[in-house]
Each structure stands twice: as structure tokens, then as C-alpha cells.
Protein backbone atom coordinates (compact mmCIF):
# COMPACT_ATOMS: atom_id res chain seq x y z
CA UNK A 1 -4.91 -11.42 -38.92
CA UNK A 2 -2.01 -13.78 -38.13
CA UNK A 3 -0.28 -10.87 -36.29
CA UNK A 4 -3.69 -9.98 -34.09
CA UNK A 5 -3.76 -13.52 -33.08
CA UNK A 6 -1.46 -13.59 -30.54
CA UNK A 7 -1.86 -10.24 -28.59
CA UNK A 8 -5.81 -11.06 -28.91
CA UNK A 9 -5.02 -14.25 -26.96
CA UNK A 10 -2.60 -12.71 -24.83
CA UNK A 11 -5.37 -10.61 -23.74
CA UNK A 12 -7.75 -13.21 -23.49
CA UNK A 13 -5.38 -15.45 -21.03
CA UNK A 14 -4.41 -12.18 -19.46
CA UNK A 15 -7.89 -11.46 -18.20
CA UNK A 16 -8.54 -14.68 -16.88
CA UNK A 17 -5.81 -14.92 -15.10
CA UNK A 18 -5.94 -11.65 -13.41
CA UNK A 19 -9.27 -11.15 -13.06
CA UNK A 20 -9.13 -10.65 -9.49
CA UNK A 21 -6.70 -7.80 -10.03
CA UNK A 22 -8.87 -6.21 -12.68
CA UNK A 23 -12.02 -6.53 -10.28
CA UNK A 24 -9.86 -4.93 -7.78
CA UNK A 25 -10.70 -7.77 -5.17
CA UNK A 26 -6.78 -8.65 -4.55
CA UNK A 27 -4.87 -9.05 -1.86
CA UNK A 28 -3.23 -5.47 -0.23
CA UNK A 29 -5.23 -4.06 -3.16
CA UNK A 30 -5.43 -0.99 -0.78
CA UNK A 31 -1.02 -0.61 -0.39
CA UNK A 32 1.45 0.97 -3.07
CA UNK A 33 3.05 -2.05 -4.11
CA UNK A 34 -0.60 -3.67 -4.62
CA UNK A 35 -1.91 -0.38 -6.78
CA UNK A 36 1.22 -0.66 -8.82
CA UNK A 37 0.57 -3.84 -9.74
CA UNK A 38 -2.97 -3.34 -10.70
CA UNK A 39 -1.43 -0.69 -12.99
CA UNK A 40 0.91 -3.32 -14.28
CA UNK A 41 -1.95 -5.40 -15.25
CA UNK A 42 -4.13 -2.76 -16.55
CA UNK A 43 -1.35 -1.26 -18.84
CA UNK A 44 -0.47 -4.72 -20.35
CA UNK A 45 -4.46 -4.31 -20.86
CA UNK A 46 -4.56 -1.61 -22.87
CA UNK A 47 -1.22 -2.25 -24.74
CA UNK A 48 -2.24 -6.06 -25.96
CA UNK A 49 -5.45 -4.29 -27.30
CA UNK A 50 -3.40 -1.37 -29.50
CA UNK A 51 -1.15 -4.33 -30.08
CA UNK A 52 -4.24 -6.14 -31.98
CA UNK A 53 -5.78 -3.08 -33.56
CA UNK A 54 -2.25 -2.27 -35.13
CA UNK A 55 -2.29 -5.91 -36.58
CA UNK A 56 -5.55 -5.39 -38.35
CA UNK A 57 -4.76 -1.99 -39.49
CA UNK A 58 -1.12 -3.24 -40.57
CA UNK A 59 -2.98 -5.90 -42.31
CA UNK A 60 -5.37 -3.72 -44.23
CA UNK A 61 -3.25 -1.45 -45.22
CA UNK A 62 -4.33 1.61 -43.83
CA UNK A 63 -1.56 3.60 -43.31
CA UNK A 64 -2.84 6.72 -41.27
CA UNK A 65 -4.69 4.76 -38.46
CA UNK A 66 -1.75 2.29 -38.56
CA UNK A 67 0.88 5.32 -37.92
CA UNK A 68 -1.34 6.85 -34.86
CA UNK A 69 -1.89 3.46 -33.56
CA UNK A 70 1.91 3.00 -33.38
CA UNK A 71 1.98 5.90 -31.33
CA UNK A 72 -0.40 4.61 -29.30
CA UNK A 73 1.50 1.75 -28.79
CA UNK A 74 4.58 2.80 -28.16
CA UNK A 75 3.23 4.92 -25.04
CA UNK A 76 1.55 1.65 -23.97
CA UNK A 77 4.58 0.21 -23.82
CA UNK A 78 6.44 2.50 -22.39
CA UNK A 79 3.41 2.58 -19.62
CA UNK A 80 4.55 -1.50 -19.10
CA UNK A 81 7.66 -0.72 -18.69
CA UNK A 82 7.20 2.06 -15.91
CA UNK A 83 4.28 0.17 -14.25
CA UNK A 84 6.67 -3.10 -14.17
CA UNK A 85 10.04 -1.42 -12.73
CA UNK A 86 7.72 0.54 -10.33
CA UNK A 87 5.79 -2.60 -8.73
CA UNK A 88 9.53 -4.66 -8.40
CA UNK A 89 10.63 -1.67 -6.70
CA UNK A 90 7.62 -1.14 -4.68
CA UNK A 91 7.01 -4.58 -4.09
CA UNK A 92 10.38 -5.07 -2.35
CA UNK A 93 10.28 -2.22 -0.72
CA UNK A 94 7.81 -3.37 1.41
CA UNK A 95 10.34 -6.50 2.48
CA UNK A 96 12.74 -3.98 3.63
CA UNK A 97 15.07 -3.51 -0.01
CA UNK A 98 15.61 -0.25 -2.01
CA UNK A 99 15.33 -0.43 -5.82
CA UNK A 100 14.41 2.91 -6.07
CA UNK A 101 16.69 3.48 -8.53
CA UNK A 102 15.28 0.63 -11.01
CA UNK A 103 11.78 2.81 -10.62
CA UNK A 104 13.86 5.65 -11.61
CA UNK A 105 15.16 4.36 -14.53
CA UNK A 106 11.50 3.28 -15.77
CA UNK A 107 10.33 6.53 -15.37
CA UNK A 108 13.92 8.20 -17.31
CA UNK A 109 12.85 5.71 -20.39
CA UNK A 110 9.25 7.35 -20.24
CA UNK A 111 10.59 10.47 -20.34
CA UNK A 112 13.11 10.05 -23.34
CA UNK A 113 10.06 7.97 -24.71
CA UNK A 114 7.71 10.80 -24.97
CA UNK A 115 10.41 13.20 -25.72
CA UNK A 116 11.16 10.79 -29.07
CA UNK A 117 7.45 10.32 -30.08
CA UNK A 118 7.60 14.28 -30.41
CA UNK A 119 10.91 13.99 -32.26
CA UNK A 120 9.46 11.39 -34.49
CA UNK A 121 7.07 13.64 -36.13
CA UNK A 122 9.77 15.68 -37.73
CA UNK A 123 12.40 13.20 -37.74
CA UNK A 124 11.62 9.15 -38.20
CA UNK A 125 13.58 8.40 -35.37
CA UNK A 126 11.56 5.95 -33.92
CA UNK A 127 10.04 4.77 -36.83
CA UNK A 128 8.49 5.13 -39.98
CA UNK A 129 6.13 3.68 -43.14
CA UNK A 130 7.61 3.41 -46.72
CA UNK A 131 5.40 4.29 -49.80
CA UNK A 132 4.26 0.85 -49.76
CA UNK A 133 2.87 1.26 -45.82
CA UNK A 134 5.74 -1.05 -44.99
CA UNK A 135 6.64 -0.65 -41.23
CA UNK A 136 10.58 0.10 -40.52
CA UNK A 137 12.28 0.24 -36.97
CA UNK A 138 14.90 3.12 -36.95
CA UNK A 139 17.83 3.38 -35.01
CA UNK A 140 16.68 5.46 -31.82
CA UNK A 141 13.51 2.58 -31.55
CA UNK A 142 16.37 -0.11 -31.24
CA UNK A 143 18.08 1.64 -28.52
CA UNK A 144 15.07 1.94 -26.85
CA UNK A 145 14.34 -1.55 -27.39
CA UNK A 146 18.33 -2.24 -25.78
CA UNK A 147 17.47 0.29 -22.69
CA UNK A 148 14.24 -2.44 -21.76
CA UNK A 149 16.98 -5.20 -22.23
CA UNK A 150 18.75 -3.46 -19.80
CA UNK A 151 16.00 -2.32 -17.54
CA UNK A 152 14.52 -5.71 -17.51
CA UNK A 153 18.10 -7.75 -16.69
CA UNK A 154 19.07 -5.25 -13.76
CA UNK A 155 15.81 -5.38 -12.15
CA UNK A 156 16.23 -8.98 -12.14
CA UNK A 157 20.16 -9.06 -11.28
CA UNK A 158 19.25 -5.90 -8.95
CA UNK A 159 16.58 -8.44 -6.94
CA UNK A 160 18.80 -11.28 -7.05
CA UNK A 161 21.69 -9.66 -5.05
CA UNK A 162 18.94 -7.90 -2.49
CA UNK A 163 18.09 -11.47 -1.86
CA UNK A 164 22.00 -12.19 -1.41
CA UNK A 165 21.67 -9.48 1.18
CA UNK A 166 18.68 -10.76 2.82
CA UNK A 167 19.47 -14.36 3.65
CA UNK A 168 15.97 -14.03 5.50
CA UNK A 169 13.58 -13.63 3.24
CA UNK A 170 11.45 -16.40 0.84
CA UNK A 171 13.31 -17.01 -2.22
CA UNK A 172 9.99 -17.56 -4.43
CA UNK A 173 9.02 -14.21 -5.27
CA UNK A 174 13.02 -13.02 -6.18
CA UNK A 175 13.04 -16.01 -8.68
CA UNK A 176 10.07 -15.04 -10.03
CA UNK A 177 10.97 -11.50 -10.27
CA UNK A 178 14.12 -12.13 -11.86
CA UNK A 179 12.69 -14.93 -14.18
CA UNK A 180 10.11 -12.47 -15.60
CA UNK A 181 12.82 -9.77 -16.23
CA UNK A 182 14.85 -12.36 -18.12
CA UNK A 183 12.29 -13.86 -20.44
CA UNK A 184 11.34 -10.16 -20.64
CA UNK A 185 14.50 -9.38 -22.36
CA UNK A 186 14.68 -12.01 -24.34
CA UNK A 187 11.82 -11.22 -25.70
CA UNK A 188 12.63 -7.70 -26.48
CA UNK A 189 15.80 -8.99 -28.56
CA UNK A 190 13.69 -11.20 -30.70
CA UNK A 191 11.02 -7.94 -31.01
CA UNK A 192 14.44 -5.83 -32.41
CA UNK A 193 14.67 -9.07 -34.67
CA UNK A 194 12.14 -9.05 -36.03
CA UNK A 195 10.21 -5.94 -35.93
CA UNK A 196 6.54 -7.03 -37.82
CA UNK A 197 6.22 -9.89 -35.18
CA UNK A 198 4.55 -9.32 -31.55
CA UNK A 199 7.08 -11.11 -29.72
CA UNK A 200 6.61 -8.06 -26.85
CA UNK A 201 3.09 -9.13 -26.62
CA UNK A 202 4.62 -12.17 -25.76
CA UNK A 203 7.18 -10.77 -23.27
CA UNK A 204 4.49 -9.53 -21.87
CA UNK A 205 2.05 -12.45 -20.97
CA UNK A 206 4.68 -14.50 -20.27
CA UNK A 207 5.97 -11.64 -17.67
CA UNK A 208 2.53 -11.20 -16.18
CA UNK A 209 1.50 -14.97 -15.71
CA UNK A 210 4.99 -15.33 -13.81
CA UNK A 211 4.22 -12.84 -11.63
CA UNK A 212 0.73 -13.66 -10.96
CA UNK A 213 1.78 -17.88 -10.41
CA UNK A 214 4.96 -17.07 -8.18
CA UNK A 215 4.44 -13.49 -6.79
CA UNK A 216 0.38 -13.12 -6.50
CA UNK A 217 -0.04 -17.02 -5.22
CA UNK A 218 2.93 -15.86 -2.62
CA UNK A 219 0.67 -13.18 -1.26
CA UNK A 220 -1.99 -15.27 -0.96
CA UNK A 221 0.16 -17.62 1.30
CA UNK A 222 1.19 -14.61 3.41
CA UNK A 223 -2.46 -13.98 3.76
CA UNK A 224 -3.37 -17.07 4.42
CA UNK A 225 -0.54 -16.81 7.46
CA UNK A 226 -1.52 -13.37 8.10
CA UNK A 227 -5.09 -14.78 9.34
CA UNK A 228 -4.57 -17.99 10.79
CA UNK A 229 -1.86 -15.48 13.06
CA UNK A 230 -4.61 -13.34 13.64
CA UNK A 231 -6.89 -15.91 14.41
CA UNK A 232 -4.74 -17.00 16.80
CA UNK A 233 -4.39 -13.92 18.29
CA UNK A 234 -8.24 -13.81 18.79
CA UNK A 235 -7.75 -16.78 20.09
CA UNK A 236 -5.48 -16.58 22.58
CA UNK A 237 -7.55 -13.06 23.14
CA UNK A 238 -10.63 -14.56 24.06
CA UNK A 239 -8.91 -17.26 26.40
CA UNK A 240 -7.44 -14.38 28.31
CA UNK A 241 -11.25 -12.89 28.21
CA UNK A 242 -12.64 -16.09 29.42
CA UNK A 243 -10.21 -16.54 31.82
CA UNK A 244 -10.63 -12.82 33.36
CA UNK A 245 -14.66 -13.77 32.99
CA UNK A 246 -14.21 -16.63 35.18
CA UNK A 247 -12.21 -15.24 37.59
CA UNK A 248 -14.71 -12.28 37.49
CA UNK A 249 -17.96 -14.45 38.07
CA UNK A 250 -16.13 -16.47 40.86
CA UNK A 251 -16.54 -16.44 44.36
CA UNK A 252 -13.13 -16.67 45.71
CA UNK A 253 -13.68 -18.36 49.10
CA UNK A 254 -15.69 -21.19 48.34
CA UNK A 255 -15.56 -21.38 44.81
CA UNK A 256 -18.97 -21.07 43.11
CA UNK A 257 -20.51 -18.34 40.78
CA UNK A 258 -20.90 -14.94 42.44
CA UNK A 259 -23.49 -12.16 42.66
CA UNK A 260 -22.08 -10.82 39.55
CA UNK A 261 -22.59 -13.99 37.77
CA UNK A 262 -26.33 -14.58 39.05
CA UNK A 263 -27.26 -11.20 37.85
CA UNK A 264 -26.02 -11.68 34.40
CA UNK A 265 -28.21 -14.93 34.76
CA UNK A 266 -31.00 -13.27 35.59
CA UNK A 267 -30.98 -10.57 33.13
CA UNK A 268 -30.68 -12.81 30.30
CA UNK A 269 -33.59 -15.61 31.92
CA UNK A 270 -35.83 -11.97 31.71
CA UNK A 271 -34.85 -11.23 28.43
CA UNK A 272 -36.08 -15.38 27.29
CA UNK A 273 -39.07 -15.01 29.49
CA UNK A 274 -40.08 -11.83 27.64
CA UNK A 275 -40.08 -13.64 24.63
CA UNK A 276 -41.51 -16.56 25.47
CA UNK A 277 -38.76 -18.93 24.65
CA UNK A 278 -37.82 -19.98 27.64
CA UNK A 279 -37.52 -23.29 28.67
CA UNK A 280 -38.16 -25.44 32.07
CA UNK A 281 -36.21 -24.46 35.07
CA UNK A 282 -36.03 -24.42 39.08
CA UNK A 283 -34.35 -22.50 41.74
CA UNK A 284 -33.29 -23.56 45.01
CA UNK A 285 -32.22 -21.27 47.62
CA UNK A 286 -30.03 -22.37 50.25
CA UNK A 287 -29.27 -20.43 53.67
CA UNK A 288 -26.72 -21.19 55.92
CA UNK A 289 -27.66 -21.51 59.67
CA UNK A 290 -25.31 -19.95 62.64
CA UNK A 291 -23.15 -17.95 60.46
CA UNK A 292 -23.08 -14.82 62.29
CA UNK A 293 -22.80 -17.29 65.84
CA UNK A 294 -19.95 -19.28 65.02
CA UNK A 295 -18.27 -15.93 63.32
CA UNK A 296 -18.70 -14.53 66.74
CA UNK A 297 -18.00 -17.62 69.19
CA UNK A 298 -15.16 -19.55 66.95
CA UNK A 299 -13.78 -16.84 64.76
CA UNK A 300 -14.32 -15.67 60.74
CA UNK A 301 -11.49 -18.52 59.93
CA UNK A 302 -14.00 -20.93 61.57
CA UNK A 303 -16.91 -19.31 60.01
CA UNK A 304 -15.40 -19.72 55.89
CA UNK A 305 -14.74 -23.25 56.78
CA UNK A 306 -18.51 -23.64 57.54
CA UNK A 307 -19.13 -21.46 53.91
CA UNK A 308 -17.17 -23.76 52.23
CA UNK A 309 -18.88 -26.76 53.53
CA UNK A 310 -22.23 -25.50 52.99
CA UNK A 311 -21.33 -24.93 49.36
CA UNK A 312 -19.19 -28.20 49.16
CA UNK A 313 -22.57 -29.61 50.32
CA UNK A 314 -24.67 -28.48 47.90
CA UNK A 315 -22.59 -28.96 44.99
CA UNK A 316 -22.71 -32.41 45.94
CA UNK A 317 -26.11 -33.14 45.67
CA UNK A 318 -26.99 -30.88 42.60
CA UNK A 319 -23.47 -31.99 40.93
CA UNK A 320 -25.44 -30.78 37.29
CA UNK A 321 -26.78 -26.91 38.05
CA UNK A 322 -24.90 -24.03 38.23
CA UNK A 323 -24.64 -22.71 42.01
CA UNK A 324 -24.60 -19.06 42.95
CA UNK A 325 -23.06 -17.40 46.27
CA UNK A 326 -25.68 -14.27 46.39
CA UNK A 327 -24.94 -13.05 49.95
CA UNK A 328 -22.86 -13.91 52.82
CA UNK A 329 -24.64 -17.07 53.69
CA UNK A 330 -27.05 -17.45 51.21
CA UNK A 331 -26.78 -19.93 47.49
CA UNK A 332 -28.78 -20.45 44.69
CA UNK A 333 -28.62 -23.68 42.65
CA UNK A 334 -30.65 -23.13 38.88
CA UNK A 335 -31.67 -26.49 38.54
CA UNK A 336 -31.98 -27.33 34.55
CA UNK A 337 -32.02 -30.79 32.71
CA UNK A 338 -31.53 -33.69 34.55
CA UNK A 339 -31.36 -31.88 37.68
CA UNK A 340 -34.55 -30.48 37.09
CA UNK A 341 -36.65 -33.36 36.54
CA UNK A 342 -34.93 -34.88 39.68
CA UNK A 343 -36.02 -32.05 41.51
CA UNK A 344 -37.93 -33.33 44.01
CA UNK A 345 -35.82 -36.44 44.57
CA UNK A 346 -32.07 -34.18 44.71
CA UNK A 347 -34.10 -31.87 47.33
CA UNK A 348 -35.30 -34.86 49.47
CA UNK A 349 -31.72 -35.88 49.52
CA UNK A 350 -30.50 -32.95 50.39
CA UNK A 351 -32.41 -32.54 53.19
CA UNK A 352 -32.18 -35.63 54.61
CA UNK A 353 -27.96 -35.07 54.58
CA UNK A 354 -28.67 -31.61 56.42
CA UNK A 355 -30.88 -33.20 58.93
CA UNK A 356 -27.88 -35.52 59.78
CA UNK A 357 -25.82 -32.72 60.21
CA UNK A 358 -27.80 -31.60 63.31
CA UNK A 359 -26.73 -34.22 65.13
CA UNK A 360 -23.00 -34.49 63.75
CA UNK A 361 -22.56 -30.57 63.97
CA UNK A 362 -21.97 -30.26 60.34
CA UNK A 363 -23.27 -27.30 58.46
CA UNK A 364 -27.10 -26.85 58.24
CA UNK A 365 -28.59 -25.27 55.05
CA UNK A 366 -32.35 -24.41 54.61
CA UNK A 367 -33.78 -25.31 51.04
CA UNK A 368 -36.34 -24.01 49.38
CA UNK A 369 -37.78 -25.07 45.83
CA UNK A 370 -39.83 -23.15 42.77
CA UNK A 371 -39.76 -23.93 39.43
CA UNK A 372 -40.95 -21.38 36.40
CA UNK A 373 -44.39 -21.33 35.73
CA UNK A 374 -44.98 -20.25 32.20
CA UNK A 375 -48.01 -17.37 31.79
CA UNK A 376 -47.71 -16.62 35.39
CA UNK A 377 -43.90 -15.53 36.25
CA UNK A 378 -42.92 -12.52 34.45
CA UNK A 379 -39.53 -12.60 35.68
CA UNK A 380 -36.98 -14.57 37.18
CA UNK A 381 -37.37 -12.91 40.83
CA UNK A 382 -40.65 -14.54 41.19
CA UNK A 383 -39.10 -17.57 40.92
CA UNK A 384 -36.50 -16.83 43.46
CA UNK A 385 -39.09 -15.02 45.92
CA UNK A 386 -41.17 -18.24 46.23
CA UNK A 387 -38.49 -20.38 46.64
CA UNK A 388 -37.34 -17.70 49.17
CA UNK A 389 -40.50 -17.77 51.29
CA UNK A 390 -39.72 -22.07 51.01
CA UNK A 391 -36.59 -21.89 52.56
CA UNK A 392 -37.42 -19.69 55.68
CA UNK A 393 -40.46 -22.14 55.64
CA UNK A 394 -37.79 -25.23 56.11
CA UNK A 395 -35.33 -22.86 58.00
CA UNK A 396 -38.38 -22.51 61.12
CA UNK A 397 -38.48 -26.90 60.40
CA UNK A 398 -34.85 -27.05 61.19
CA UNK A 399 -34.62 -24.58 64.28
CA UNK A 400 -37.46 -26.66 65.66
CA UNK A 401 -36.25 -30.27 64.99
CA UNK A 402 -32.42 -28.87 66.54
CA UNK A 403 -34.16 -28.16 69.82
């Protein structure tokens, strides 16, 4: 039971810490180097449970199980092995190194592995029981146990001088690398030791956890830049959007929201009114006198400089609402808020700066004033028509009083 201890709570810490990586809920879960770690983890599954069976059966004495188990084992731990040198190579082969020859190797020692499992059934090669179910190492198992020494130490010396080679990338996850391949091998010498302890149990949750603190935690921080880049991105994406909205919605001579913009406007001040969410709001429509005239008598350069004081004009007074340039001489202003429970007061102003302007020959504008009228306007165009038929109202007012 004292054997079974230790790979049990290997296992136990094992899971816990890598639970995300069981789950499969990791980071790049979906590329090579992610799967290959996943297989890492799993493998050092499976081996720290034949690693705690093979205690109890050891224990009890029960030398058939205890033999197959062994078996099992040893191809679980040959599985570590190729599942570790394949993720180092994988892993930096994604930053641009080539250890393809440490993946190699794992996969040669699988090979001569299986090969010697065969062998061992003939031949105790590997291994072998006694009489008295006593468990002995034999000579090809400790040169197997020397090729993971070696395996381990050059894929850490083999990362180590790709990072000489690569001034450019993080340090973190080579030290890591290399620090798990070292206490790795040292733990394989004390396994050829002493055979009847699980020191490669050990090796191995001591290899894992480094990984996971140092390696895993690293590719969480490149996520973690990975988004906040891409967020950026979607930033800087939907200023460039807004920007080419703005300019889109604009009218470029005098300034104000276009046709294009008003129609958005209205479509989505249909869609509230048809479900009778909509709130309080007013429209004012504006027309400019003696356009066409002073295009005619003064020139189109004369005639934009009256546009733009028309619409200077009433921005001014209805400094709150959004104002619309829906034809060549004609506005809207949606009044909203403040503006529209001023209404009456902005419009009186208004009016009474545009009936100044007849006698100072600055623009004239004709108003005209609706507001919404909940249960009786089923769109936003009745709105605008009565305000329409207001301003040619005040437009006749104005002709008259400028004679």
C-alpha cells in the first residue's frame, strides 16, 4: 500500500491540475502542439493508474496479474515518453524551431520498447519475478531506463540552444521545458536505483505540473494578448466604420445629417411606433426661401452660402436635435428631450430671428411644427406631412409680411 500511495496521489494532483486539459476546454486545444499535450496528460493518466494497481498487486502477492500489469506499464511509459518528446517538439515548432529529431527518437524508444516486451516473453530481458514473486530489473530495462536519461537531457539541452538561436523569443517556456527534462532524468536514475520504488511516478508529476505552471500559464498570457490585440483590432475596426458612417450620413456642404441618415431615422422611429415603445418626439421642417432666385441672379457659390446659413441658423436655435438636409432647400430638426418640451418656445424664437432677416436680407426659412401623437400616427411620415402642410402655412406668412 505504501508503494500505491504515491502514484494514487500523483494522480489525484494530476487531475486537478489539468483538469482543463482533460475536459478538453484548453487553450489551442484544436492545434498539434495542443492535442499532443492533451495526450501527454492523458498518458501520464493512464500510467499513474497501472502504476497503483501494480503496487497493490506487488503487495498481495499475486504474481500473474502483477507480471501483465508490468506490461501494461511499461507501454504506459513508453506512451509518456513519446507523448512528452512529441509535444516539446511540436510545441516549438510552432515558435519557428525544429526538434523533429527529439520526436524521432521518442518514437525509436517505442519501437525498441515494444519490440523488447515481445522479447521478454522468451527471454527476461526486461524483467522478471523470482519464485518468491520478487520483482528484478534486467539489463536491457536499465538501458532503456539510460535511453529516457538521454531523451529527457537532450530535449532539454536541444531547447536550450534553440533558444540560443532565437534571441527573440520568451525565455519562460525553454526553462520550463528544459527544467522538466532534467528533474525527469533524475528521476529515472533514482527509478534504475531503486527498482521497487515509483520514483517515475514522481518524474512524472513533477514533469507535468512544470509544464502546466510555466508552459500552460504562458499560453494563457499569449491568449490573453492574443484578444486584447484582437480587441483592438475591432476596435480600431469599428472607428474606421464609424468614421465611414459619419462621413456617409453627412451632408458635405453645410454639414448636417443627410437624406441617407433621415431615412435610417425613419425606418427605425416605424419599427418603435409599431411596437408601441416609442417615446415623445417633434419634427420641424424648415424650407429655404429664394433658393432657385439667388442661384439664378447671384450664382450657385452665392446660393451654398445662403444653404449654409439657413442650416447654421437652425442649428442655432435647436442646438439639442439632430438636423436633417432632405432636399436641396429643405431641413428637418427631430426635436427630442429638452428640445422637445421647449418646442413651442425654440419655434417662437426661431421665427422671430427669420422675421429679422427680411429686413437685413439674411436667409429666410419657413417652420413648421408636429409632434407624435400616440394611437393616431402610424408612422413617422405623418408626422412630417403635418408639419409639412405647417411650414407652407408660415412660408404664405412670410411672402406676405416681405411685401
Amino acid at each position: 500500500m505504501n508503494y500505491s500511495s504515491i502514484p494514487f496521489l500523483a494522480l489525484a494532483i494530476h487531475c486537478i491540475v489539468n483538469h482543463t486539459v482533460i475536459k478538453n476546454i484548453h487553450y489551442r486545444k484544436n492545434t498539434r502542439s495542443g492535442r499532443s499535450f492533451r495526450g501527454l496528460i492523458l498518458s501520464m493518466i493512464a500510467f499513474f493508474a497501472s502504476d497503483c494497481l501494480w503496487g497493490l498487486l506487488y503487495d498481495a502477492d499475486i504474481t500473474g496479474p502483477v507480471y501483465v500489469d508490468t506490461v501494461v506499464y511499461s507501454v504506459l511509459m513508453m506512451g509518456t515518453v513519446f507523448h512528452w518528446t512529441r509535444f516539446v517538439s511540436l510545441y516549438f515548432r510552432d515558435r519557428g524551431m525544429d526538434c523533429s529529431l527529439l520526436q524521432f527518437a521518442g518514437s525509436l524508444f517505442v519501437f525498441f520498447g515494444a519490440v523488447s516486451l515481445v522479447l521478454n516473453f522468451f527471454v527476461p530481458v526486461l524483467f522478471r519475478f523470482d519464485e518468491a514473486g520478487t520483482y528484478h530489473m534486467e539489463w536491457l530495462s536499465i538501458a532503456a531506463h539510460v535511453y529516457k536519461i538521454v531523451l529527457f537531457l537532450a530535449g532539454a539541452f536541444s531547447v536550450l540552444m534553440a533558444r540560443r538561436g532565437n534571441p527573440d523569443s520568451k525565455n519562460l517556456p525553454h526553462a520550463a521545458v528544459g527544467i522538466s527534462g532534467v528533474v525527469m532524468a533524475g528521476m529515472v536514475v533514482l527509478q534504475i536505483l531503486h527498482p521497487l520504488l515509483p520514483f517515475y511516478s514522481m518524474a512524472c508529476i513533477l514533469g507535468s505540473c512544470i509544464l502546466h505552471t510555466f508552459v500552460v500559464e504562458e499560453l494563457k498570457e499569449d491568449r490573453r494578448l492574443e484578444l486584447e490585440d484582437l480587441l483592438r483590432r475591432e476596435e480600431e475596426k469599428e472607428q474606421e466604420l464609424g468614421s465611414a458612417k459619419v462621413l456617409a450620413y453627412t451632408d458635405p456642404l453645410t454639414g448636417v445629417k443627410n437624406t441617407l441618415a433621415y431615412a435610417d431615422f425613419e425606418d427605425e422611429t416605424n419599427e418603435q411606433i409599431a411596437k408601441g415603445v416609442l417615446k415623445d418626439f417633434g419634427l420641424v421642417v424648415f424650407d429655404l426661401n429664394n433658393l432657385k432666385k439667388t442661384n439664378d441672379t447671384k450664382g450657385h457659390e452665392a446660393g451654398d452660402d445662403l444653404l449654409k446659413e439657413a442650416s447654421h441658423t437652425i442649428c442655432d436655435h435647436f442646438k439639442r436635435s439632430p438636423v436633417f438636409r432632405v432636399g436641396g432647400d429643405e431641413f428637418v430638426a427631430v426635436l427630442e428631450g429638452e428640445d422637445y418640451r421647449n418646442r413651442y418656445a425654440l419655434l417662437e424664437a426661431f421665427n422671430r430671428r427669420i422675421e429679422a432677416n427680411l429686413h437685413t436680407g439674411g436667409a429666410v426659412v419657413a417652420s413648421g411644427l408636429s409632434v407624435f401623437r400616440p394611437g393616431e400616427d402610424g408612422s413617422c411620415r405623418q408626422v412630417f406631412e403635418r408639419a409639412d402642410r405647417r411650414m407652407y402655412g408660415r412660408k404664405s406668412v412670410l411672402k406676405a409680411m416681405k411685401v
